[in-house]
Protein backbone atom coordinates (compact mmCIF):
# COMPACT_ATOMS: atom_id res chain seq x y z
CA UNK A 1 14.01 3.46 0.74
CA UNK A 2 12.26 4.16 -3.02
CA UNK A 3 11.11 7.10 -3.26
CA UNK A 4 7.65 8.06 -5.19
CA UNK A 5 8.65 9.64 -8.42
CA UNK A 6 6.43 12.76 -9.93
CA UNK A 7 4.60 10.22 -12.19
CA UNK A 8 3.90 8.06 -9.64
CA UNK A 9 2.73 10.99 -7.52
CA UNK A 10 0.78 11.66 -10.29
CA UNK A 11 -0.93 8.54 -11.03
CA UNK A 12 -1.93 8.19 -7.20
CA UNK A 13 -3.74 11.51 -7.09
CA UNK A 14 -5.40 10.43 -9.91
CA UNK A 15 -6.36 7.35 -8.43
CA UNK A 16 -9.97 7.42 -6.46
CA UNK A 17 -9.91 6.79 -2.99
CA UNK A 18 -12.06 3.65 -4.02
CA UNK A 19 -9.30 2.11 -6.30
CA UNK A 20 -6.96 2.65 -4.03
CA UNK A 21 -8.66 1.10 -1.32
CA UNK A 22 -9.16 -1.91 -3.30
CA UNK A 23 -5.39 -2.37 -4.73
CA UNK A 24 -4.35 -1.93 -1.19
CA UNK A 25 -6.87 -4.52 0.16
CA UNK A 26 -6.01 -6.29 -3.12
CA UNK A 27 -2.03 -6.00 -1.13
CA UNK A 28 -3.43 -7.44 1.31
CA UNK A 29 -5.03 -10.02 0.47
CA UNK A 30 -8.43 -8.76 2.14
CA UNK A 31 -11.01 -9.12 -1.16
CA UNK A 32 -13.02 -11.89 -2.02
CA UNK A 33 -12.31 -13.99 -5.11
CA UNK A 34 -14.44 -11.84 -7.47
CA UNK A 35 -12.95 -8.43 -6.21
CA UNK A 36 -9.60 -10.33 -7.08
CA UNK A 37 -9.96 -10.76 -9.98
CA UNK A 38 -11.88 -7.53 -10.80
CA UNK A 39 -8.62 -5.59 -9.53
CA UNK A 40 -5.99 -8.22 -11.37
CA UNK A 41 -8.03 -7.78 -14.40
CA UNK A 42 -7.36 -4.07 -14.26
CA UNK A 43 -3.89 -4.69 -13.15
CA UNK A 44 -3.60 -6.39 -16.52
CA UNK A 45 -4.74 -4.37 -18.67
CA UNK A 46 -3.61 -0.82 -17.27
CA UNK A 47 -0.04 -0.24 -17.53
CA UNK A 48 -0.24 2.92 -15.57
CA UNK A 49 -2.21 1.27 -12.60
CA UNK A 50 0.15 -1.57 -13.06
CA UNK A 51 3.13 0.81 -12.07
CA UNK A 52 1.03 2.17 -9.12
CA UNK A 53 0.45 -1.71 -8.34
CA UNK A 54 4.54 -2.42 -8.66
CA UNK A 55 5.31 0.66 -6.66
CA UNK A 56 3.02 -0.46 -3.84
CA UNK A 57 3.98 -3.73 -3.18
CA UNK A 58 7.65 -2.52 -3.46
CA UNK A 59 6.74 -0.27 -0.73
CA UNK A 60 4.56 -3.04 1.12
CA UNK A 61 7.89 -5.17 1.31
CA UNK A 62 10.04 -2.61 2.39
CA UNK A 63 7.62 -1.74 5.38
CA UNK A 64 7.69 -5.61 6.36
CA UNK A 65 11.45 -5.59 6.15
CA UNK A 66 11.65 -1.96 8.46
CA UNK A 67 13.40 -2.35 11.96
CA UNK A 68 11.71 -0.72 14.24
CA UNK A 69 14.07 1.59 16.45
CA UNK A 70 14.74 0.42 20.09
CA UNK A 71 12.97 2.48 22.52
CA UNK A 72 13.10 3.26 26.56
CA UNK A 73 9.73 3.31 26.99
CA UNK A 74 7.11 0.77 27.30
CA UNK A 75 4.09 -0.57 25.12
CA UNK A 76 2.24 1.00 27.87
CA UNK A 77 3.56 4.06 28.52
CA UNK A 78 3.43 4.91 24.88
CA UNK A 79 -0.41 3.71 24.28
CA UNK A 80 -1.02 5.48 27.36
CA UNK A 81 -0.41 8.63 25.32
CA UNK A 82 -2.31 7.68 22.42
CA UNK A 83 -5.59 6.37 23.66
């Protein structure tokens, strides 16, 4: 699995919550065609919040690719210790 490096680390806390929520939604594919291309646009142009961008989706393809381990217990029996 990739790890975060310390300028990546860096760049994220540097992020606000809102720009993160929107390259994540932006991941997604959640925004509407202006948002889009208000986030590509920065994409573009920012090479540091292009990194952050690369780093996510590398981490948004390795979580679609995760196995998740087998497990004894139920859908049921483990929601029924959640909710």
């Amino acid at each position: 699995m990739t790890q975060f490096e310390d300028s990546d680390r860096d760049l994220l806390a540097e992020l606000s919550t809102n720009d993160f929520e929107l390259i994540s939604a932006y991941l997604d594919g959640e925004l509407s065609t202006a948002e889009k291309a208000q986030v590509q646009g920065w994409i573009d142009s920012d090479p540091d919040l292009k990194a952050v961008y690369t780093r996510m989706l590398t981490v948004q393809g390795q979580m679609q690719n995760f196995k998740m381990p087998e497990s004894d217990r139920s859908v049921a029996e483990i929601t029924a210790n959640v909710f």
